[in-house]
N, C-alpha and C. Protein backbone atom coordinates (compact mmCIF):
# COMPACT_ATOMS: atom_id res chain seq x y z
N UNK A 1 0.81 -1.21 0.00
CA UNK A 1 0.00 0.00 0.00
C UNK A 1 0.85 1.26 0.00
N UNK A 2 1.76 1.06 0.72
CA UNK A 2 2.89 2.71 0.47
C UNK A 2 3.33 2.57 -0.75
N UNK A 3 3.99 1.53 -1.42
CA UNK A 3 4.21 1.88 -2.95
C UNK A 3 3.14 2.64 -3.69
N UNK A 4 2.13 2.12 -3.27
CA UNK A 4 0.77 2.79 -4.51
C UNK A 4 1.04 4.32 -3.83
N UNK A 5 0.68 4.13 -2.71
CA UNK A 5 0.66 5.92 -2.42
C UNK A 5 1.43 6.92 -3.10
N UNK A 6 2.99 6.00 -2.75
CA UNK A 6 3.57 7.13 -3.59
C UNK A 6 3.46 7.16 -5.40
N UNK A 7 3.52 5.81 -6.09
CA UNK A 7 2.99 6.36 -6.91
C UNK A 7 1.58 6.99 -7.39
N UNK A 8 0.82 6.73 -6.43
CA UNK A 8 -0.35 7.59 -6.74
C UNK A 8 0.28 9.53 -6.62
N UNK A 9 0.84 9.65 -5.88
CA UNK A 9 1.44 11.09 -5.51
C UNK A 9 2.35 11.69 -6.56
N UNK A 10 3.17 10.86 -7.36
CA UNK A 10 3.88 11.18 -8.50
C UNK A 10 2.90 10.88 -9.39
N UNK A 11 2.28 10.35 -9.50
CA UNK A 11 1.14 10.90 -11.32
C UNK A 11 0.63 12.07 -10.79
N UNK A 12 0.00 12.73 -9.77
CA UNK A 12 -0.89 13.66 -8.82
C UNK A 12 0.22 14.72 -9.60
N UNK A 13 1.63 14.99 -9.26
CA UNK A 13 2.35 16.47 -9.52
C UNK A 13 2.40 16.38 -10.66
N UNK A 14 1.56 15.51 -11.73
CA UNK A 14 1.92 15.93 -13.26
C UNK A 14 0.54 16.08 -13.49
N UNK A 15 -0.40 15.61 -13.07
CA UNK A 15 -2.09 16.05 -13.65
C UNK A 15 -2.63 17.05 -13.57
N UNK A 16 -1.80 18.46 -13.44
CA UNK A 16 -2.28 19.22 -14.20
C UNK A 16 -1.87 19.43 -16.04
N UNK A 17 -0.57 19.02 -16.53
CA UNK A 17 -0.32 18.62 -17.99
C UNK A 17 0.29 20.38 -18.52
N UNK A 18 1.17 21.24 -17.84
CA UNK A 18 1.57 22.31 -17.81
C UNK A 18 3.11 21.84 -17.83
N UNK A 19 2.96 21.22 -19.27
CA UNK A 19 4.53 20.76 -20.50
C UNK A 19 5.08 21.51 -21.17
N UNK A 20 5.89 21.36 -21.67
CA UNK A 20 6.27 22.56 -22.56
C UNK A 20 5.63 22.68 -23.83
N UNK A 21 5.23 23.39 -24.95
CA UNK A 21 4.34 23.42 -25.76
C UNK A 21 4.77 22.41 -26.73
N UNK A 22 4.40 21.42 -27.18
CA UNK A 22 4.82 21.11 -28.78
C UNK A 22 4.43 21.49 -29.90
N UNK A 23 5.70 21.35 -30.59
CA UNK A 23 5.45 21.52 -31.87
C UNK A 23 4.12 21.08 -32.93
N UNK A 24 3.17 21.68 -33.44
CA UNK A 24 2.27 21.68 -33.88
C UNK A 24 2.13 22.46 -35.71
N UNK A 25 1.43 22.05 -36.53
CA UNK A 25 1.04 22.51 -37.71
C UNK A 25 -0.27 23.29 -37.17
N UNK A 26 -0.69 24.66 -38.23
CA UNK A 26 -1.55 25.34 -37.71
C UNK A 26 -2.92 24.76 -37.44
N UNK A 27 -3.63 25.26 -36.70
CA UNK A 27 -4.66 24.97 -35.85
C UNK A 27 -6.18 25.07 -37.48
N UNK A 28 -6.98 24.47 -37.54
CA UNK A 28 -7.92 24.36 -38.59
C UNK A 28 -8.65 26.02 -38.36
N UNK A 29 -9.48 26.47 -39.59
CA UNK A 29 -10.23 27.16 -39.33
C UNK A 29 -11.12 27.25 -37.89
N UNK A 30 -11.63 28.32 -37.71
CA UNK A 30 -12.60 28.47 -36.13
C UNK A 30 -13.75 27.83 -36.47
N UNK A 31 -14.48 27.11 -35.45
CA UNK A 31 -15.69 26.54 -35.65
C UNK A 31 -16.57 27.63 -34.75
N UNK A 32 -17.48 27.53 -35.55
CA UNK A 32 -19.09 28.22 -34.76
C UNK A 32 -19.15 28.04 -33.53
N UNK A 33 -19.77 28.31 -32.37
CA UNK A 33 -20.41 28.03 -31.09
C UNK A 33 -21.22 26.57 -31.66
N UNK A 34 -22.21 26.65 -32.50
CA UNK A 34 -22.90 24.98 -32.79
C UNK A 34 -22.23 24.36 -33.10
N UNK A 35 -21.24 24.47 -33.88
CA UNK A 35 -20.39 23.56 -34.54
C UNK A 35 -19.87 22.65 -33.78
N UNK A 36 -18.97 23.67 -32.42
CA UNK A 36 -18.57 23.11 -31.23
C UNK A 36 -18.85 22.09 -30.23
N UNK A 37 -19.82 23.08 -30.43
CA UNK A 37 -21.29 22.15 -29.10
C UNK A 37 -21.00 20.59 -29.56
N UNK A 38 -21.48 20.70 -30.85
CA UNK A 38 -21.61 19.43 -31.56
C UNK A 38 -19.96 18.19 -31.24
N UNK A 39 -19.18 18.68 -31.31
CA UNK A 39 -17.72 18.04 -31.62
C UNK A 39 -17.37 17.76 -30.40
N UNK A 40 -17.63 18.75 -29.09
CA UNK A 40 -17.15 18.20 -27.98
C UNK A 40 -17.79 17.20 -27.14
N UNK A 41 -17.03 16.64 -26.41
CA UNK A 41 -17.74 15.48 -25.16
C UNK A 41 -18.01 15.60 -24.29
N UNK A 42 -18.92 15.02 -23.29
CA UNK A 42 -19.12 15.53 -22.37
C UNK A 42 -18.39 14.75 -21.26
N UNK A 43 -18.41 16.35 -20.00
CA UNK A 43 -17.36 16.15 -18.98
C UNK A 43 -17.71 15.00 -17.89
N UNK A 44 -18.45 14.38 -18.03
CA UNK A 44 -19.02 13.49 -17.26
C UNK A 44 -18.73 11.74 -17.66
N UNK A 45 -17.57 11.20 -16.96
CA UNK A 45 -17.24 10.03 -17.46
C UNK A 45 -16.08 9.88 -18.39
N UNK A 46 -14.99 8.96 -18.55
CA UNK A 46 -13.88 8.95 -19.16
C UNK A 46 -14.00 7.39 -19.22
N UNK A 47 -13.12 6.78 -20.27
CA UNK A 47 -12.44 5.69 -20.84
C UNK A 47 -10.77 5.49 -20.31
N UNK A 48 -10.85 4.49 -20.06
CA UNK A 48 -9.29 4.21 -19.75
C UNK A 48 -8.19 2.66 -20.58
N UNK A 49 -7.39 3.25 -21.25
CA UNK A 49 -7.11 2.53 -21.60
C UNK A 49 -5.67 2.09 -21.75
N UNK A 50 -5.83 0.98 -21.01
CA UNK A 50 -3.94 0.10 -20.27
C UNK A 50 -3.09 -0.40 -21.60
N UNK A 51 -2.35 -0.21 -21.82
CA UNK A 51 -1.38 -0.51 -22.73
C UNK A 51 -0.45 -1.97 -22.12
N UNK A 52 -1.06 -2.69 -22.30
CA UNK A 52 0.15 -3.74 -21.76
C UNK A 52 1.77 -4.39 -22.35
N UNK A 53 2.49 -4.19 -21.68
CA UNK A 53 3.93 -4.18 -22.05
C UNK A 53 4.07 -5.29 -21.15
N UNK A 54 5.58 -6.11 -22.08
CA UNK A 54 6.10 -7.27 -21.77
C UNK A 54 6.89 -6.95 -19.78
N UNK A 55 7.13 -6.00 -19.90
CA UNK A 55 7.76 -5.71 -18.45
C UNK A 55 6.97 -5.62 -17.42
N UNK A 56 5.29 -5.46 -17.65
CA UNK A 56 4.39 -5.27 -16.89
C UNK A 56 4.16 -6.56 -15.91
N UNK A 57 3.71 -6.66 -14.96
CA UNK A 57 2.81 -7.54 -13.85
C UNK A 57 1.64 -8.00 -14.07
N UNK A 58 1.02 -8.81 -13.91
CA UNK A 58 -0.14 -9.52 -14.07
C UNK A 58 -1.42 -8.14 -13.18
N UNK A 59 -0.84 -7.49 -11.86
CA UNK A 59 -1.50 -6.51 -11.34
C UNK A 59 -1.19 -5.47 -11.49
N UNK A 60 -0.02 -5.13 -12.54
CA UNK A 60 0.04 -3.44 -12.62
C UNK A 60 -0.80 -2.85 -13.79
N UNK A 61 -1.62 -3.54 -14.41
CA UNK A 61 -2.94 -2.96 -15.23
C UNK A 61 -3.79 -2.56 -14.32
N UNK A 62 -4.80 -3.28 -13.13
CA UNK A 62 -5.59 -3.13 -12.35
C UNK A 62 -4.78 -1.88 -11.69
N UNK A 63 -3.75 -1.88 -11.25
CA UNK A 63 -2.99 -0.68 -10.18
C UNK A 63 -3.25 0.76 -11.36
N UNK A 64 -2.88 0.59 -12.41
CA UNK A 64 -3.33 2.21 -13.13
C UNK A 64 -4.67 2.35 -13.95
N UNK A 65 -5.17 1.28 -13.74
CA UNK A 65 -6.69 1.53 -13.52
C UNK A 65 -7.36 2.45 -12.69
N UNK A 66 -6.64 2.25 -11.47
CA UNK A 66 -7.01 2.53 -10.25
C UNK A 66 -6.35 4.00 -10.25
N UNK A 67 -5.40 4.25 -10.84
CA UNK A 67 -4.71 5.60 -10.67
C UNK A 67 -5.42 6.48 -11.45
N UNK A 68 -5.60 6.23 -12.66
CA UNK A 68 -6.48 6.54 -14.14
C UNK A 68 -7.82 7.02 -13.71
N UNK A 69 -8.30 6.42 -12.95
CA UNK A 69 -9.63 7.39 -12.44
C UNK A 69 -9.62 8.58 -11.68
N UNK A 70 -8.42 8.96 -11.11
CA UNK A 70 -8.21 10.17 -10.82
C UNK A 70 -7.75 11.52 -11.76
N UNK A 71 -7.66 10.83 -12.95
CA UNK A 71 -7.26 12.08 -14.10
C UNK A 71 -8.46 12.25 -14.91
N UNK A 72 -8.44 13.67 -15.50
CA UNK A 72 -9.28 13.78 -16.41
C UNK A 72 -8.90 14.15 -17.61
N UNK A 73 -9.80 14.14 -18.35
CA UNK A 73 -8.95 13.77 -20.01
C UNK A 73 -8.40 14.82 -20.46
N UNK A 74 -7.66 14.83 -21.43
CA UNK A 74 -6.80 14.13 -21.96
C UNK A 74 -5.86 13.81 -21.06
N UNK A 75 -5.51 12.66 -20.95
CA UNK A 75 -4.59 12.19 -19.85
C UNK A 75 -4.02 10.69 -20.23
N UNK A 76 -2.42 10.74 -20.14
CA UNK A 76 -1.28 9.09 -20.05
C UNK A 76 -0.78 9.31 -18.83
N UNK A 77 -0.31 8.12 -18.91
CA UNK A 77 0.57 7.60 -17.63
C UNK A 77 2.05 6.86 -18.89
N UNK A 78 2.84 7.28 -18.41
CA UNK A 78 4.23 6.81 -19.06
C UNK A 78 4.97 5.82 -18.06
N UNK A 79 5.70 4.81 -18.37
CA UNK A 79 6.71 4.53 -17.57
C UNK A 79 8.22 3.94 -18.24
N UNK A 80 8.85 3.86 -17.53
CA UNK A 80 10.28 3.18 -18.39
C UNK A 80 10.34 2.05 -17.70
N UNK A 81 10.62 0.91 -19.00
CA UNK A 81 10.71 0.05 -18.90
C UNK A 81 11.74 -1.18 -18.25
N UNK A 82 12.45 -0.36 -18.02
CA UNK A 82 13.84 -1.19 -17.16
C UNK A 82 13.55 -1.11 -15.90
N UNK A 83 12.46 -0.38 -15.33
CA UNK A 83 12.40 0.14 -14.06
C UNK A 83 11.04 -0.21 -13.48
N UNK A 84 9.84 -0.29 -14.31
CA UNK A 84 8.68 -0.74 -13.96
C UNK A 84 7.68 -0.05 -13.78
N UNK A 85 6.33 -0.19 -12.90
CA UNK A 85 5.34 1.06 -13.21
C UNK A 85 5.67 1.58 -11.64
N UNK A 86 6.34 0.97 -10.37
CA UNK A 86 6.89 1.32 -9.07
C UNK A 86 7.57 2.43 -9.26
N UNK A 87 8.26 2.61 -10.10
CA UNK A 87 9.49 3.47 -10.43
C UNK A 87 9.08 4.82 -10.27
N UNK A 88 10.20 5.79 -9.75
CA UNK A 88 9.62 6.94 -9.57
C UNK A 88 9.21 7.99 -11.10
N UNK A 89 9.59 7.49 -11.64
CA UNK A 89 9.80 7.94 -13.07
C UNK A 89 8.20 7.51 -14.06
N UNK A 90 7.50 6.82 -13.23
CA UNK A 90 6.20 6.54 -13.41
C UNK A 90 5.29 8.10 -13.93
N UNK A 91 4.90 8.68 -14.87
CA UNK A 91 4.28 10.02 -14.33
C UNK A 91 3.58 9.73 -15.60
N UNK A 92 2.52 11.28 -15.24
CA UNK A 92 1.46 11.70 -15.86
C UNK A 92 0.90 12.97 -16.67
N UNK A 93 0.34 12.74 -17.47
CA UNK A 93 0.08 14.06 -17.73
C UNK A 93 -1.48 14.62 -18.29
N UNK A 94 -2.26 15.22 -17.39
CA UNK A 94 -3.95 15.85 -17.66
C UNK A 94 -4.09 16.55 -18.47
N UNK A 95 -5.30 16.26 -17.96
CA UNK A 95 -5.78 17.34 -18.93
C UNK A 95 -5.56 18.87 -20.29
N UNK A 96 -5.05 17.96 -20.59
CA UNK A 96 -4.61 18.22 -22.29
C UNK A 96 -5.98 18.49 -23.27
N UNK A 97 -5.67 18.88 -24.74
CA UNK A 97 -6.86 19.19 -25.27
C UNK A 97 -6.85 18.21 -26.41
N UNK A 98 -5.73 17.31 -26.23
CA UNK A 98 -5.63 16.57 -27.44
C UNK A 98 -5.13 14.96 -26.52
N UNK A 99 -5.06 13.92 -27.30
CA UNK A 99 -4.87 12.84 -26.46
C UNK A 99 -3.05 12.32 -26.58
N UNK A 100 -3.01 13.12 -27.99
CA UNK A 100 -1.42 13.12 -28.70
C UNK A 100 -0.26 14.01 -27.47
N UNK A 101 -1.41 14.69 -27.44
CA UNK A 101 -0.04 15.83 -27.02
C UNK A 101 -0.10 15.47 -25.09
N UNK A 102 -1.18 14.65 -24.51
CA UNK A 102 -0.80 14.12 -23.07
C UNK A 102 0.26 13.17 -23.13
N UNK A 103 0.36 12.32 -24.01
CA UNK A 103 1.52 11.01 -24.23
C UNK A 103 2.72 11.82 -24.59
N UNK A 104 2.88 13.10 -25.29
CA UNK A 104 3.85 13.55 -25.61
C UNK A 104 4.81 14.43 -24.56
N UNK A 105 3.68 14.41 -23.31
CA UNK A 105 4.21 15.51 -21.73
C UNK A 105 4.42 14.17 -20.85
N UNK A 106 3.75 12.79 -20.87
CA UNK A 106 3.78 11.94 -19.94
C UNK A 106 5.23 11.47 -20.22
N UNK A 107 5.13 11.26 -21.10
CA UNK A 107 6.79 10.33 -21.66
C UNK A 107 8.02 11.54 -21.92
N UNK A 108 7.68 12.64 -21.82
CA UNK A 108 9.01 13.33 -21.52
C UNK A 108 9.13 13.76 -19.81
N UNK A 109 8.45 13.52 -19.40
CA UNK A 109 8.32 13.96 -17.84
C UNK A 109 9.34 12.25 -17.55
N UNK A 110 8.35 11.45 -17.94
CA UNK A 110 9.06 10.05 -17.45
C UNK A 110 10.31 10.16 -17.77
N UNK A 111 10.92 10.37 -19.21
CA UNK A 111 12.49 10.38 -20.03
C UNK A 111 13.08 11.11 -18.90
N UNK A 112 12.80 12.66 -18.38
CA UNK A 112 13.62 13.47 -17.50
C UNK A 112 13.53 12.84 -16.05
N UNK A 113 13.25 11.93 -16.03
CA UNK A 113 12.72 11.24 -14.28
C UNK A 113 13.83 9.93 -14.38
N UNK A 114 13.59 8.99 -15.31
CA UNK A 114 14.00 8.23 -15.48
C UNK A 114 15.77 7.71 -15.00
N UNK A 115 16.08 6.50 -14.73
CA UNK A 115 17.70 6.31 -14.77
C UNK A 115 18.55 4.97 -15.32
N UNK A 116 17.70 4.87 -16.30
CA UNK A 116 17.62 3.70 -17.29
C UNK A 116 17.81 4.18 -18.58
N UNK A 117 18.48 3.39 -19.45
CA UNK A 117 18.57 3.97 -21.15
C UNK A 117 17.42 3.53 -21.73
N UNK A 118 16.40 2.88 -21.89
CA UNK A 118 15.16 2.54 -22.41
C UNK A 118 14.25 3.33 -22.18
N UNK A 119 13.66 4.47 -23.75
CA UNK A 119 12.83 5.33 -23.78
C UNK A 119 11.46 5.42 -22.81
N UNK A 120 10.66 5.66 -21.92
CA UNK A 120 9.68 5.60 -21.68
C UNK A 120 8.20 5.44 -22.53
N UNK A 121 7.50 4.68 -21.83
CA UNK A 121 6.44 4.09 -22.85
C UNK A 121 5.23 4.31 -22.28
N UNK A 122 3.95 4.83 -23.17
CA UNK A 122 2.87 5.33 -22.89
C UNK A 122 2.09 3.68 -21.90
N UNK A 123 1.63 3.74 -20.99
CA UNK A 123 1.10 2.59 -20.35
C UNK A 123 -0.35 2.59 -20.35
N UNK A 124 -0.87 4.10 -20.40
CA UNK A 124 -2.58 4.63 -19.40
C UNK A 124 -2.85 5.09 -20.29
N UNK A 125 -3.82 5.47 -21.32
CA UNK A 125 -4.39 6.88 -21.64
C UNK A 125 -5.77 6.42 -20.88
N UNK A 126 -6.18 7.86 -21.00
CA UNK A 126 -7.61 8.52 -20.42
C UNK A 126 -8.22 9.38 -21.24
N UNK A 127 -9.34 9.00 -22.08
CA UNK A 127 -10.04 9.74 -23.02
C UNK A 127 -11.59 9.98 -22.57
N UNK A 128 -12.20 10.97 -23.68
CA UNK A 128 -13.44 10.74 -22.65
C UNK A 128 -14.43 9.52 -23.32
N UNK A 129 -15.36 9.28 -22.73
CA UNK A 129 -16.06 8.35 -23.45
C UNK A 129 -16.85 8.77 -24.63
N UNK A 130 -16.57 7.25 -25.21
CA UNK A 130 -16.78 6.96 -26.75
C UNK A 130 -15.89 7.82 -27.43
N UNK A 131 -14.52 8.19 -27.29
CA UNK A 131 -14.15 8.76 -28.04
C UNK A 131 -13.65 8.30 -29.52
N UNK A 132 -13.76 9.02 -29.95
CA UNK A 132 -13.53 8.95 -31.67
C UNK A 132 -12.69 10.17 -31.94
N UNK A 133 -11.68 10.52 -32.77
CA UNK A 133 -11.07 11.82 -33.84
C UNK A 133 -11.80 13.07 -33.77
N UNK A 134 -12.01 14.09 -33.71
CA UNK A 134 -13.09 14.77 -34.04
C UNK A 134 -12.56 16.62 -34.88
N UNK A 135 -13.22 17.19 -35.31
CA UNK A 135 -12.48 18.58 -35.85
C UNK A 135 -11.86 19.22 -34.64
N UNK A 136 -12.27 19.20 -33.38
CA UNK A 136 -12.62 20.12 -32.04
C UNK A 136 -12.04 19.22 -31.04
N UNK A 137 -11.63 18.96 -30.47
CA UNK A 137 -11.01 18.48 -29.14
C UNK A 137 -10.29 19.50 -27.81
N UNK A 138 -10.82 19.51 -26.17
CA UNK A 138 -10.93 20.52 -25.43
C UNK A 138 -10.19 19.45 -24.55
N UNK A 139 -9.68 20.05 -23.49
CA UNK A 139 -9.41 19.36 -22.34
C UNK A 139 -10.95 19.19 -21.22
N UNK A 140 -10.88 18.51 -20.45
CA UNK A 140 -11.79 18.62 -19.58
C UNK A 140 -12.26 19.72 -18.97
N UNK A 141 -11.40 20.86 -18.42
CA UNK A 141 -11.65 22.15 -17.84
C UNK A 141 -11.79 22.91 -18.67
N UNK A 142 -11.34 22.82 -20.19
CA UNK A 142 -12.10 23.86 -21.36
C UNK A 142 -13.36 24.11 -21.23
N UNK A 143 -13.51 22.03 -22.11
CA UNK A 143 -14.97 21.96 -22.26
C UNK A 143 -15.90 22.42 -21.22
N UNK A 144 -15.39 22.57 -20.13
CA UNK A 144 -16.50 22.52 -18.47
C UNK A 144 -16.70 24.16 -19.19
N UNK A 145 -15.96 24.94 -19.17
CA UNK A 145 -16.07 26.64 -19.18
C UNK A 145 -16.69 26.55 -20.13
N UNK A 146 -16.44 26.25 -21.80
CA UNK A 146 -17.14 25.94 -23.11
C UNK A 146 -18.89 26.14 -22.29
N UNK A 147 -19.01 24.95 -21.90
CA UNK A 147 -20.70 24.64 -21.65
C UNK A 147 -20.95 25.48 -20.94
N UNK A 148 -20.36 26.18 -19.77
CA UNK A 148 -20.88 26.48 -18.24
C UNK A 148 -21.32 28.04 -18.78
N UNK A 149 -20.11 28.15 -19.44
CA UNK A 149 -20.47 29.89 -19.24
C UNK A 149 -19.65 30.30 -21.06
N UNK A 150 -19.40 30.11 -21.74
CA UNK A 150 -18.98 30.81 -23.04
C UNK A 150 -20.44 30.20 -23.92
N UNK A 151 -20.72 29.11 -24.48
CA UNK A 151 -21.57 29.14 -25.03
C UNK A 151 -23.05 29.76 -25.14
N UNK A 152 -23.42 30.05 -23.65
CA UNK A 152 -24.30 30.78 -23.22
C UNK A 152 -24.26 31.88 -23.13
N UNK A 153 -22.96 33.08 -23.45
CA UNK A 153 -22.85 34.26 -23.33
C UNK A 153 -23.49 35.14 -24.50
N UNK A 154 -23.65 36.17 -24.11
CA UNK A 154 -24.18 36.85 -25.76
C UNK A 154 -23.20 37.83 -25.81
N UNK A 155 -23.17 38.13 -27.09
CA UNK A 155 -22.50 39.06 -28.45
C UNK A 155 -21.09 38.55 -28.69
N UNK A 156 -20.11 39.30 -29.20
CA UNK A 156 -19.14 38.74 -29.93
C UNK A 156 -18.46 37.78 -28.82
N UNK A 157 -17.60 36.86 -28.63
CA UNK A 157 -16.93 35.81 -28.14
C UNK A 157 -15.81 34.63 -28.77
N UNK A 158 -14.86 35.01 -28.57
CA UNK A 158 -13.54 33.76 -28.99
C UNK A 158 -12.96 32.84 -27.84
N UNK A 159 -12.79 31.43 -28.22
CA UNK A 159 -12.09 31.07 -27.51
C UNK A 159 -11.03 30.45 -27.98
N UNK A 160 -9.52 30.27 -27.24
CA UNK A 160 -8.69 30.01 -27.52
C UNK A 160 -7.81 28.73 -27.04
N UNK A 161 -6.94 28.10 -27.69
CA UNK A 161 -6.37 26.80 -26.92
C UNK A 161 -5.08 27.26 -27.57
N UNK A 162 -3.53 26.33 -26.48
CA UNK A 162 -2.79 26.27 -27.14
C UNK A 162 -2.13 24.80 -27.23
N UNK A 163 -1.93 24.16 -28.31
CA UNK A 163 -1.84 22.68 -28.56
C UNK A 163 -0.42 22.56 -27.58
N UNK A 164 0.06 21.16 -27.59
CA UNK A 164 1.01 20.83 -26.72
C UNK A 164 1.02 21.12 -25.24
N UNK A 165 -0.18 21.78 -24.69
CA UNK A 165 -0.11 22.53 -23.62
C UNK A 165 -1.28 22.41 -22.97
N UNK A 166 -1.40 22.91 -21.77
CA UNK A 166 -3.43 22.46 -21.23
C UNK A 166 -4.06 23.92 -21.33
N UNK A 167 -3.29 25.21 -21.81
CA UNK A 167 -3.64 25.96 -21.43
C UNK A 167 -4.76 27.24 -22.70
N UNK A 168 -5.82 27.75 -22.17
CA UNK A 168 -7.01 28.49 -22.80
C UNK A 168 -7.10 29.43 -22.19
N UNK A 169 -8.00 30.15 -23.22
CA UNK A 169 -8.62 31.41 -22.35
C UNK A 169 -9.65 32.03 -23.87
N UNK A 170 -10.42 32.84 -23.35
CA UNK A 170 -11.41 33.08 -24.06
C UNK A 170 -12.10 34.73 -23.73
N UNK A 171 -13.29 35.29 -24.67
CA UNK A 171 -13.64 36.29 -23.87
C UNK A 171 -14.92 36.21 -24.99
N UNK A 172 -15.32 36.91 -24.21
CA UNK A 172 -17.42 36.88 -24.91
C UNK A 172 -17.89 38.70 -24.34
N UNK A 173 -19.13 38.69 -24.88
CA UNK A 173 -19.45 40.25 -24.82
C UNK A 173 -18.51 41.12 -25.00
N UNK A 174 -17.84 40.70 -25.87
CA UNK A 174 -16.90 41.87 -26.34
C UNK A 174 -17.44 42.63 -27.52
N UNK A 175 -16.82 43.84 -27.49
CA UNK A 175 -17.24 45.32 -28.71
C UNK A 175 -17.56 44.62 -30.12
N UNK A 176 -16.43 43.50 -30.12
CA UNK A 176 -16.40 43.52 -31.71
C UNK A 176 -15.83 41.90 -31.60
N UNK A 177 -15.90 41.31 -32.35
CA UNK A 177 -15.41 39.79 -33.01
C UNK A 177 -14.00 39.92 -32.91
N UNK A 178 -12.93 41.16 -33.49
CA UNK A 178 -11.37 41.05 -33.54
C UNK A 178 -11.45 41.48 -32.24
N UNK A 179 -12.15 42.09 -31.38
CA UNK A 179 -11.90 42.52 -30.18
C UNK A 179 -11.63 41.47 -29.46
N UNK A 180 -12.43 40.35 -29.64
CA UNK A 180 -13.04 39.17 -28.73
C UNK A 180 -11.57 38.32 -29.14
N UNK A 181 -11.32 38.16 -30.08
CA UNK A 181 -10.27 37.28 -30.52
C UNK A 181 -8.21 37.61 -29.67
N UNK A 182 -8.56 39.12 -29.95
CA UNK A 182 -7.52 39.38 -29.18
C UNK A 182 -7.42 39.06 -27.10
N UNK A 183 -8.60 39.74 -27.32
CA UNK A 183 -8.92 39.39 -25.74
C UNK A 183 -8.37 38.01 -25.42
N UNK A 184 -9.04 36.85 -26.09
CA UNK A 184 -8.88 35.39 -25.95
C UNK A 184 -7.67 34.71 -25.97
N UNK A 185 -6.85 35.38 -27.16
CA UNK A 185 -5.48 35.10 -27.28
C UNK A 185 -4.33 35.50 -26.02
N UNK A 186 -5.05 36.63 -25.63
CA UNK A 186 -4.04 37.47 -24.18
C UNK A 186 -4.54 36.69 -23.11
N UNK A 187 -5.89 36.41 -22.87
CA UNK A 187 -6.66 35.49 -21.97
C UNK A 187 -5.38 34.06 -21.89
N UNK A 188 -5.15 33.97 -23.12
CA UNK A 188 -4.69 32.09 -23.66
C UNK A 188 -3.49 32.14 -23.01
N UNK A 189 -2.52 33.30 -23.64
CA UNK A 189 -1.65 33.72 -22.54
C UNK A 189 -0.07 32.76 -23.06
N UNK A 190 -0.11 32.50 -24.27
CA UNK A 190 1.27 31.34 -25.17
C UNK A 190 1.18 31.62 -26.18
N UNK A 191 2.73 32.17 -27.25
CA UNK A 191 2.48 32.17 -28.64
C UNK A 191 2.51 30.63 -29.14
N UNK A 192 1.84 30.05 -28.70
CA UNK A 192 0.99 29.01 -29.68
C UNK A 192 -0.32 28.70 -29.36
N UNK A 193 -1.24 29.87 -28.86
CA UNK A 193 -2.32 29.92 -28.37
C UNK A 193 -2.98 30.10 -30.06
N UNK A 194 -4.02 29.42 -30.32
CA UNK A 194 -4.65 29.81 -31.56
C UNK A 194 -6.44 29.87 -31.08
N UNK A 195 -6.92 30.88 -31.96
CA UNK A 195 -8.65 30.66 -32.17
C UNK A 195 -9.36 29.58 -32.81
N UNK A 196 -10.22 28.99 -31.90
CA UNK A 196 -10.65 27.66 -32.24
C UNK A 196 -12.32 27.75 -32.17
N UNK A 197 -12.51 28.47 -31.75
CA UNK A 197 -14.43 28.83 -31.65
C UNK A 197 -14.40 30.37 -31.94
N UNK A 198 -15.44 30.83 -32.43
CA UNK A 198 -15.46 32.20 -32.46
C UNK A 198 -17.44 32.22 -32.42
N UNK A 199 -18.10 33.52 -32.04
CA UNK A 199 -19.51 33.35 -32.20
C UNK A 199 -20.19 34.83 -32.24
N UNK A 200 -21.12 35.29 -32.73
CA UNK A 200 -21.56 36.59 -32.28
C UNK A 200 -22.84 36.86 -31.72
């Protein structure tokens, strides 16, 4: 039981998913407020899914099962393989807006943790349910703001994401549409923050 703790405590200091940005091709045209609605998932419930590797235990699937319900999506668990899923080098990475770019913060968090020459390997993802590809993909705390309070706002409104990264920001009732867009981008707060919803 103290092993789990602590690795339960080392995935814990990476689930917020505040990586360094990756490299990305530009972000698609902005989708509508409906458009959106339509593409995203809802925050209620996630999928988990164990990657099993030859180095693994008959019980270390069930053990990040068990860890995996404490993240919300986009979210991996990485580990290196010379060392096991015990290892302190075990880590994680949340709520992301893409499922690419959590495996791409979990497994460099693990690589810089690590003290083994064998790359770290995605073990966990956490998607939301039924997920499928989609134009639009949010992290969990986007989408929550998305529904709670931007889609419902009136007059001009942008919101913004920046890929490789967990981080958004947005603004609504603004003067004007370029108003709203700039707002969102300073809101987003990373030059690789791009406009991904826009509405009036």
């Amino acid at each position: 039981m103290l092993q789990l703790s602590k690795f339960a405590l080392a995935i814990a200091a990476f689930a917020v998913g505040f990586a360094s940005p990756v490299s990305e091709p530009a972000l698609a045209d902005p989708l509508s407020v409906r458009e959106a609605n339509r593409a995203l998932y809802s925050t209620r419930g996630s999928e988990v899914e164990v990657v099993k590797w030859s180095f693994m235990t008959e019980r270390d699937p069930d053990l990040l099962r068990t860890v995996a319900e404490a993240l919300i999506y986009y979210a991996a668990i990485a580990a290196a393989p010379d060392e096991g899923i015990f290892s302190p080098a075990t880590l994680g990475a949340a709520n992301h807006h893409r499922m690419e770019d959590a495996e791409v913060a979990a497994k460099a968090a693990c690589d810089a943790a690590k003290n083994s020459e064998a790359a770290c390997v995605v073990v966990t993802r956490i998607r939301p349910r039924g997920w499928s590809p989609k134009s639009l993909q949010l992290s969990h705390d986007a989408t929550t703001v998305f529904r709670k309070e931007f889609r419902r706002a009136n007059g001009p409104k942008a919101f913004a994401v920046a890929r490789g990264a967990s981080r958004y920001g947005y603004s609504v009732s603004a003067s004007s549409v370029s108003v709203a867009e700039q707002q969102a981008l300073e809101s987003c707060g990373d030059p690789a923050c791009a406009i991904v919803i826009l509405g009036e």
